[in-house]
N, C-alpha and C. Protein backbone atom coordinates (compact mmCIF):
# COMPACT_ATOMS: atom_id res chain seq x y z
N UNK A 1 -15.42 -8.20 -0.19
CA UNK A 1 -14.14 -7.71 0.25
C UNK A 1 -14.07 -7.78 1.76
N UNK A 2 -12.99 -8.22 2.32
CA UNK A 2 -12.95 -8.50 3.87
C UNK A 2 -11.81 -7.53 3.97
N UNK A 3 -11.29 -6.82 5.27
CA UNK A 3 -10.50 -5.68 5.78
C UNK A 3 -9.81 -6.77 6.66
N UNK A 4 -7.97 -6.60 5.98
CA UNK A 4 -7.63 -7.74 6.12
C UNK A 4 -7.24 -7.20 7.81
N UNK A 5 -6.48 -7.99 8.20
CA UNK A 5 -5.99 -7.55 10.02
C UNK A 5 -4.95 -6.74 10.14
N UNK A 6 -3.93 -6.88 8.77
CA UNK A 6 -3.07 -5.39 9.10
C UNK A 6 -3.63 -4.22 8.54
N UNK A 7 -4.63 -4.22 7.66
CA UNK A 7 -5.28 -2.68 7.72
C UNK A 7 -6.00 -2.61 9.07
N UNK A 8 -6.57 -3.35 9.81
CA UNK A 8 -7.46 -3.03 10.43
C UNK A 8 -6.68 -2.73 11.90
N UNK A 9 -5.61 -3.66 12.26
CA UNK A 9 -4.37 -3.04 13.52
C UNK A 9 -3.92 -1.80 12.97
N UNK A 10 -3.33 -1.67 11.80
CA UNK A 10 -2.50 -0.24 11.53
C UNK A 10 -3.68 0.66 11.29
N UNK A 11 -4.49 0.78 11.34
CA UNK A 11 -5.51 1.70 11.41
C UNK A 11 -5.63 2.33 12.68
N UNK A 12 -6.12 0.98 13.62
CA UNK A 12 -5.73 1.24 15.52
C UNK A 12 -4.83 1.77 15.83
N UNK A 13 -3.15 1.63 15.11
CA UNK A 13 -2.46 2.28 16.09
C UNK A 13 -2.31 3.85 15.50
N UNK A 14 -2.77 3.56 14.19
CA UNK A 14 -3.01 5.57 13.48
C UNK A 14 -3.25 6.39 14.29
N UNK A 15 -5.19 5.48 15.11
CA UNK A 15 -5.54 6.01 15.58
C UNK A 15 -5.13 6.82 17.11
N UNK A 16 -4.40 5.94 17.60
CA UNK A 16 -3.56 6.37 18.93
C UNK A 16 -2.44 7.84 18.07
N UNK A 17 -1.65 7.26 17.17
CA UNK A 17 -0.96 8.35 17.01
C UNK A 17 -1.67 9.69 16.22
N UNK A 18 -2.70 9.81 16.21
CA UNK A 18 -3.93 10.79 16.15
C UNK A 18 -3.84 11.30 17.33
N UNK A 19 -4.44 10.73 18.30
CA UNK A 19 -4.58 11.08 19.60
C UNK A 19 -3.05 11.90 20.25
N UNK A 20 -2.44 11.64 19.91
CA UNK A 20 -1.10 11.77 20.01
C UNK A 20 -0.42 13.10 19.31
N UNK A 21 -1.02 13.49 18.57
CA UNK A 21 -0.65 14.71 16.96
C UNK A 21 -0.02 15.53 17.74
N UNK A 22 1.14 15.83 17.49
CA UNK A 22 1.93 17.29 17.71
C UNK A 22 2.49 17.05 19.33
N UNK A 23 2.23 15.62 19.77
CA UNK A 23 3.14 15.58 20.93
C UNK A 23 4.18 14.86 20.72
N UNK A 24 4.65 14.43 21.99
CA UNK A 24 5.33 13.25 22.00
C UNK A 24 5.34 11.79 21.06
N UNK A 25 6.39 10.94 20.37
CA UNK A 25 6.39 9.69 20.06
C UNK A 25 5.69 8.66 20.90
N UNK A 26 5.17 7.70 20.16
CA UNK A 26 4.36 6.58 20.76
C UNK A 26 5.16 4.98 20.35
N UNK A 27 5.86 4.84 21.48
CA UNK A 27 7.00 3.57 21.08
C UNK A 27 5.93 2.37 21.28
N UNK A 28 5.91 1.11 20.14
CA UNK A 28 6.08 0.25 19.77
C UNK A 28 5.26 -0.35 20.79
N UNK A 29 5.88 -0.29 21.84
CA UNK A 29 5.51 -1.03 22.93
C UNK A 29 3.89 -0.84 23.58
N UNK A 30 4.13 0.75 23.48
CA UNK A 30 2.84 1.08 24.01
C UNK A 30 1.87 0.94 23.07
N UNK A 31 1.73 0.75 21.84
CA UNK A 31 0.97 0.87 20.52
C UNK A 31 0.58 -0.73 20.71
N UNK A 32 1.39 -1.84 21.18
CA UNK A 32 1.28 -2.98 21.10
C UNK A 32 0.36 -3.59 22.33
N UNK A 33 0.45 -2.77 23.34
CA UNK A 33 -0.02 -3.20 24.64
C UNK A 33 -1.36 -2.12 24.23
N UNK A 34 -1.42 -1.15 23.88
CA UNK A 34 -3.07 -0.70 24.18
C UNK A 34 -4.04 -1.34 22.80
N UNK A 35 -3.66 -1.92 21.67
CA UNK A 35 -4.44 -2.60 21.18
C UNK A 35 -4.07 -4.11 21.01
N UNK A 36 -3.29 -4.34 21.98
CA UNK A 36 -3.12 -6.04 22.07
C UNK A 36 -2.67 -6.64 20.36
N UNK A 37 -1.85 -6.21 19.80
CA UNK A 37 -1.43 -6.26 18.46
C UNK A 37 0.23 -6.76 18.84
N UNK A 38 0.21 -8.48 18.53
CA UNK A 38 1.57 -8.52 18.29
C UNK A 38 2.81 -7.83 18.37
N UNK A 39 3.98 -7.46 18.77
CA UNK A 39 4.97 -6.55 18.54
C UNK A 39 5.72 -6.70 17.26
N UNK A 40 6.14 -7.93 16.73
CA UNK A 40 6.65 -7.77 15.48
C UNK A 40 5.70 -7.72 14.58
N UNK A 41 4.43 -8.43 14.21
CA UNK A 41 3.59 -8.21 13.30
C UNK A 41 3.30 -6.55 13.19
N UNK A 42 3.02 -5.63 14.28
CA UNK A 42 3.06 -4.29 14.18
C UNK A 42 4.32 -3.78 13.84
N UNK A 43 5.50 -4.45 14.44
CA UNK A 43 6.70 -3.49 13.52
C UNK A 43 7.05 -3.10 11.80
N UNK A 44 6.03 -4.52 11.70
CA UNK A 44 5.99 -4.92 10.09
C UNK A 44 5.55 -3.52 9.63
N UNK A 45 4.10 -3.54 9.73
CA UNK A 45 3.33 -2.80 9.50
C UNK A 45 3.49 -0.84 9.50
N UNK A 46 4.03 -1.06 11.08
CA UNK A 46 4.42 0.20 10.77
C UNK A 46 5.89 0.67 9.92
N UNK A 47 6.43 -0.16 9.92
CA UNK A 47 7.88 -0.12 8.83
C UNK A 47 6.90 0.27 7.31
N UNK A 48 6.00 -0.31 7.01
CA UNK A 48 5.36 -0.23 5.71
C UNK A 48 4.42 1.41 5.44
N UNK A 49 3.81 1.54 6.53
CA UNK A 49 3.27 3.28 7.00
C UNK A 49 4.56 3.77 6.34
N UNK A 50 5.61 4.02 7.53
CA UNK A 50 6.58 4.66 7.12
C UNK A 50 7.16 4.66 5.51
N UNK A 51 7.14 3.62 5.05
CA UNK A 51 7.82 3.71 3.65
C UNK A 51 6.63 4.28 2.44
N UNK A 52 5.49 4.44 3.18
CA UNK A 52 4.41 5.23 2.17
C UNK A 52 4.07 6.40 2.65
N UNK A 53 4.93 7.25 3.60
CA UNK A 53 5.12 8.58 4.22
C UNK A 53 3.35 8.74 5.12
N UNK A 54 3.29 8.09 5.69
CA UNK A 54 2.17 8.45 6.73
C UNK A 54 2.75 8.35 7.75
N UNK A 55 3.61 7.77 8.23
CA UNK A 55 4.32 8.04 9.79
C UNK A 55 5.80 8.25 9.89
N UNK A 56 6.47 8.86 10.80
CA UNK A 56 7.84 8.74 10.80
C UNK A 56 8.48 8.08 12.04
N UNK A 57 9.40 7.46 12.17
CA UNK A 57 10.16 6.61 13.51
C UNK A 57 11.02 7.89 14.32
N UNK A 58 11.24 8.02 15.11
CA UNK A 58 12.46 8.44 15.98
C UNK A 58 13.01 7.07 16.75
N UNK A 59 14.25 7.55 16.91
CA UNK A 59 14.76 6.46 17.74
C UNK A 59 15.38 7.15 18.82
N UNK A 60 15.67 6.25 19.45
CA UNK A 60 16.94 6.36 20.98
C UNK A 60 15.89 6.81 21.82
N UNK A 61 16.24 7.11 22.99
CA UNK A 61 15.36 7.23 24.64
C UNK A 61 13.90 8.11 24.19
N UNK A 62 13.07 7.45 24.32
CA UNK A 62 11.88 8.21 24.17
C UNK A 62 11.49 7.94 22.49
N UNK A 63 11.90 7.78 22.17
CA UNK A 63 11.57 7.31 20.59
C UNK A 63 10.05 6.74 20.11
N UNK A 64 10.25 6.35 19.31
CA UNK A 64 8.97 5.83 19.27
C UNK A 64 8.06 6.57 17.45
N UNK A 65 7.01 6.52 17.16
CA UNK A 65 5.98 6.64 15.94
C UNK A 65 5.39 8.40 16.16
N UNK A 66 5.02 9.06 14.99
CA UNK A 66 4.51 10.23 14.76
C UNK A 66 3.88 10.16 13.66
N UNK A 67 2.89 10.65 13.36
CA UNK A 67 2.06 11.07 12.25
C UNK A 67 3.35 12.21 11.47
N UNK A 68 3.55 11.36 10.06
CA UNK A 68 4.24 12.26 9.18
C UNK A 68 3.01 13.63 8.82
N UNK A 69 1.85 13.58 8.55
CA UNK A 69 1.09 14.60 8.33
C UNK A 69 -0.48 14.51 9.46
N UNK A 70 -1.34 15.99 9.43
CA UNK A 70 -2.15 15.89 10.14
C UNK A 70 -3.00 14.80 9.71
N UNK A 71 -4.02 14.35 11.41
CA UNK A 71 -4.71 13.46 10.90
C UNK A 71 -6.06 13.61 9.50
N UNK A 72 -6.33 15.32 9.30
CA UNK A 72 -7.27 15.49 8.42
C UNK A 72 -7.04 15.15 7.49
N UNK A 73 -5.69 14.79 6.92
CA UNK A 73 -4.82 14.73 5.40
C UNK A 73 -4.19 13.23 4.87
N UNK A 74 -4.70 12.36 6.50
CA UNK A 74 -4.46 11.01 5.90
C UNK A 74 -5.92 10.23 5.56
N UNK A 75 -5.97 9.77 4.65
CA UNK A 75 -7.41 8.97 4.06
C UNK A 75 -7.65 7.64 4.68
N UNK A 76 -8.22 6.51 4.60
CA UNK A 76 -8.27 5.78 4.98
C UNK A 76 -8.44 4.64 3.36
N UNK A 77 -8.60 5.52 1.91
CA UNK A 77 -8.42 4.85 0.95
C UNK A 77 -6.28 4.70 1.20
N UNK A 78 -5.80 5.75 1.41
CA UNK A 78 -4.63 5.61 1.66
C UNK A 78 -3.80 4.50 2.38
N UNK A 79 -4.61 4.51 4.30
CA UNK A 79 -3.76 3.16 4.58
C UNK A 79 -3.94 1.92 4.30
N UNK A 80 -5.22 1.51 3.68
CA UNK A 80 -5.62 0.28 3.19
C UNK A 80 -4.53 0.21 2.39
N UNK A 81 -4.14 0.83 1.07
CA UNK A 81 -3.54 1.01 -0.30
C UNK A 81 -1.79 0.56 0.47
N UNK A 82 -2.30 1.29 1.55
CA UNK A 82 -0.12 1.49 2.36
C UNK A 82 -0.37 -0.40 2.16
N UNK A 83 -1.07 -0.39 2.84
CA UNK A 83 -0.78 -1.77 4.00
C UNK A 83 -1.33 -3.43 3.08
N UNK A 84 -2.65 -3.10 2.12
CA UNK A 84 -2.98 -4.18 1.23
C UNK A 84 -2.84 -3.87 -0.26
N UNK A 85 -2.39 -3.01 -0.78
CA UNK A 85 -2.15 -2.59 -2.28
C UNK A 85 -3.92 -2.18 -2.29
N UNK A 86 -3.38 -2.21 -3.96
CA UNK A 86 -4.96 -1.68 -4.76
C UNK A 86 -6.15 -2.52 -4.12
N UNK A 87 -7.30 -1.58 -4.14
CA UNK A 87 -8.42 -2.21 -3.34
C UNK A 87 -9.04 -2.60 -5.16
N UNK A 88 -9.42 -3.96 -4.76
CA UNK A 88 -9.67 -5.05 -5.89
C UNK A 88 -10.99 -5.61 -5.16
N UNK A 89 -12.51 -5.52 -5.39
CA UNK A 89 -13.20 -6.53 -4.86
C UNK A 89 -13.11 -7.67 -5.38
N UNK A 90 -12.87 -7.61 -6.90
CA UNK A 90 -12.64 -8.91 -7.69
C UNK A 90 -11.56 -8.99 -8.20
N UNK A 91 -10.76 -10.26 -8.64
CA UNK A 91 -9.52 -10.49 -9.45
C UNK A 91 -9.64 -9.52 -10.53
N UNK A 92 -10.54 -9.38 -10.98
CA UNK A 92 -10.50 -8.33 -12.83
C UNK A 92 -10.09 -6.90 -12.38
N UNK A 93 -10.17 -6.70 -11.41
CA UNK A 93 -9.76 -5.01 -10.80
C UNK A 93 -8.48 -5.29 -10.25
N UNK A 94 -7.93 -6.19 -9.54
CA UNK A 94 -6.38 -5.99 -9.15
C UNK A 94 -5.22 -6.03 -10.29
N UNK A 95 -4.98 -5.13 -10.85
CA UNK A 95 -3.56 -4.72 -11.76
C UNK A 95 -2.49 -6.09 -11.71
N UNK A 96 -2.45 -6.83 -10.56
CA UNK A 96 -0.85 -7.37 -10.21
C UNK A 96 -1.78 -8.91 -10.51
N UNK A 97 -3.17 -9.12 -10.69
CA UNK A 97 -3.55 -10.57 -11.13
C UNK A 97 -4.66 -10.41 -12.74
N UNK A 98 -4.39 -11.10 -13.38
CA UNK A 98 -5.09 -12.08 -14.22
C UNK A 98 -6.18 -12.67 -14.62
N UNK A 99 -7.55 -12.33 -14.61
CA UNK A 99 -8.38 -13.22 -15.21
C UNK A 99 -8.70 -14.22 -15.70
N UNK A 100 -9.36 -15.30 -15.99
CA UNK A 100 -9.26 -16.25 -17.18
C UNK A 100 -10.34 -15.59 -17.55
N UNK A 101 -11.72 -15.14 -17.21
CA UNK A 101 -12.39 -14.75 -18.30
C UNK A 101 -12.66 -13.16 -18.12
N UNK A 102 -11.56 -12.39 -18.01
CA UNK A 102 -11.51 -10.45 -17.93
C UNK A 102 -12.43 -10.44 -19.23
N UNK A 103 -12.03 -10.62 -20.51
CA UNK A 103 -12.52 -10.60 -21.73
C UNK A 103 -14.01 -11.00 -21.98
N UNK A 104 -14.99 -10.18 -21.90
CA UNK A 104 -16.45 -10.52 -22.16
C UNK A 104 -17.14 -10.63 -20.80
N UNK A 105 -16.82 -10.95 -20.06
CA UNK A 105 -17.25 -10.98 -18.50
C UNK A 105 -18.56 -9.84 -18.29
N UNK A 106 -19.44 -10.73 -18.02
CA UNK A 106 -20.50 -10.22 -17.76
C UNK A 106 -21.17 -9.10 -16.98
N UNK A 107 -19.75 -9.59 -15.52
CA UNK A 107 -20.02 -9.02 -14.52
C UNK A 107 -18.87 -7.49 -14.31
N UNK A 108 -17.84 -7.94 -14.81
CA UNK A 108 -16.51 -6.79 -14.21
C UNK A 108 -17.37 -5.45 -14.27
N UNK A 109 -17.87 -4.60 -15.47
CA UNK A 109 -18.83 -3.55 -15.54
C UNK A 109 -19.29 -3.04 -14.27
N UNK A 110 -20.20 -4.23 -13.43
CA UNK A 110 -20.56 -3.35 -12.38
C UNK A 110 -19.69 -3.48 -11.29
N UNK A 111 -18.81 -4.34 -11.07
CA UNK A 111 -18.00 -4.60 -9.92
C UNK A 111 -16.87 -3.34 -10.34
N UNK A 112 -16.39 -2.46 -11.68
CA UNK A 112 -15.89 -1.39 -11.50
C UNK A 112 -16.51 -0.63 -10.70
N UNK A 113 -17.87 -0.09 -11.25
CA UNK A 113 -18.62 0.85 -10.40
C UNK A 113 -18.60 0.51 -9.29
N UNK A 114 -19.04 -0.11 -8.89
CA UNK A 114 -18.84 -0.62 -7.40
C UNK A 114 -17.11 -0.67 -6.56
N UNK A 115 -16.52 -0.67 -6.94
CA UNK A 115 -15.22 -0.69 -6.75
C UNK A 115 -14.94 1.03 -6.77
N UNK A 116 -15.43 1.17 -7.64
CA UNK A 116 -14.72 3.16 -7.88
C UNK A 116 -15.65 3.51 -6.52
N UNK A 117 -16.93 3.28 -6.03
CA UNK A 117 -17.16 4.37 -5.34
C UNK A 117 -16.74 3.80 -3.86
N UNK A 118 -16.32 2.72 -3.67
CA UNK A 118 -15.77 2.50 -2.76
C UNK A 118 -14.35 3.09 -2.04
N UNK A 119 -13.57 2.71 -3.02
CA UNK A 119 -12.44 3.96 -3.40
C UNK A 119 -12.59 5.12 -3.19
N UNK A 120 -13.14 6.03 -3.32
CA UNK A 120 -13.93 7.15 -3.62
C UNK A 120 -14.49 7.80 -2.29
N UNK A 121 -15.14 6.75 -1.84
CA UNK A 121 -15.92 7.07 -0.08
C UNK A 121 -14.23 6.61 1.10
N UNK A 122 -13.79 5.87 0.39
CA UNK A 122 -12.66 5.79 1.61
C UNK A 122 -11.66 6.99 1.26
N UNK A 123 -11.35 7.26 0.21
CA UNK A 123 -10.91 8.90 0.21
C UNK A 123 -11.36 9.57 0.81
N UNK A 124 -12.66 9.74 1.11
CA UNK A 124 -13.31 10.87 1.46
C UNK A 124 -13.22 10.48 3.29
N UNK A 125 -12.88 9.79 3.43
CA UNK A 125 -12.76 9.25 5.26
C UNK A 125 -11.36 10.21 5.30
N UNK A 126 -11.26 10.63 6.46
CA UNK A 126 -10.29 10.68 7.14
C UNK A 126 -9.34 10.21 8.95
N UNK A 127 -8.55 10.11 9.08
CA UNK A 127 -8.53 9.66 10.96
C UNK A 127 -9.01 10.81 11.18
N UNK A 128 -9.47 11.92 10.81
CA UNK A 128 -9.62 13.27 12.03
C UNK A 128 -11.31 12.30 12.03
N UNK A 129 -11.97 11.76 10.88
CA UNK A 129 -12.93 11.52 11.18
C UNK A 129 -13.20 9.93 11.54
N UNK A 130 -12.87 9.72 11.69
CA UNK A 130 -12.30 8.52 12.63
C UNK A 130 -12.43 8.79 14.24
N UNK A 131 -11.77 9.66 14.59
CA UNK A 131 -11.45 9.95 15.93
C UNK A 131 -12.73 10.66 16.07
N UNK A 132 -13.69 11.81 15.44
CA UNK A 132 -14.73 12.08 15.85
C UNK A 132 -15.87 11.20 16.26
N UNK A 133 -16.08 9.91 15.46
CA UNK A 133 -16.62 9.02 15.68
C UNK A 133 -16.41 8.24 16.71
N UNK A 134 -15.13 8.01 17.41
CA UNK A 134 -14.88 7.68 18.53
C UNK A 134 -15.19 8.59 20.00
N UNK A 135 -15.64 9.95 19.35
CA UNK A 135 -15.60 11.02 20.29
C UNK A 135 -14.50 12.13 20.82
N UNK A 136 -13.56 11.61 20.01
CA UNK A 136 -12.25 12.80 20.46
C UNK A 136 -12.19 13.67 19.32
């Protein structure tokens, strides 16, 4: 499984609006210039946050991104899920694809297990712990 580049930018700019919790909005611009992340590829992204209630927009003078909830309460199984759907290491675990051989497959068995506790440990992440690891 590879962590594609919009989990891994919208993660970055979480992390700023972490840093950020309970102040002021963080416009677009500045989210784009402190992790060097495209401006429309991030608008994407955060348009998609927003529509899975982890951030909210303000607009007009000063506008800009907010953490819809604290950072302890967003997961990091969550923004993967916002931003790449179901975490699938293999085709037999993603819901929205198909197999040719799901049926008898030797292997799917352990690639569940392996899949659940992955799931499982990124639940258990949070940005508050995120940001401790960074030191704030």
């Amino acid at each position: 499984m590879r962590v594609t580049r919009k989990s891994d930018y919208g993660l970055r700019a979480l992390c700023t609006l972490a840093r950020h919790y309970n102040r002021e909005p963080v416009s677009i611009g500045q989210l784009s210039a402190e992790h060097k992340i495209p401006e429309p590829f991030l608008e994407k992204i955060m348009q998609e946050l927003r529509e899975h209630g982890l951030v909210e927009a303000t607009h007009g003078r000063g506008g800009g991104y907010l953490l819809k909830k604290r950072p302890s309460q967003i997961s990091l199984r969550e923004i993967v899920q916002a931003l790449d759907g179901p975490i699938a290491l293999v085709t037999c675990l993603d819901p929205s694809l198909k197999c040719a051989i799901e049926d008898g497959c030797p292997t799917s068995p352990i690639w569940e297990i392996v899949n659940h506790q992955l799931e499982e440990y990124l639940a258990s992440l949070t940005l508050s712990d995120v940001m401790k690891l960074q030191g704030e």
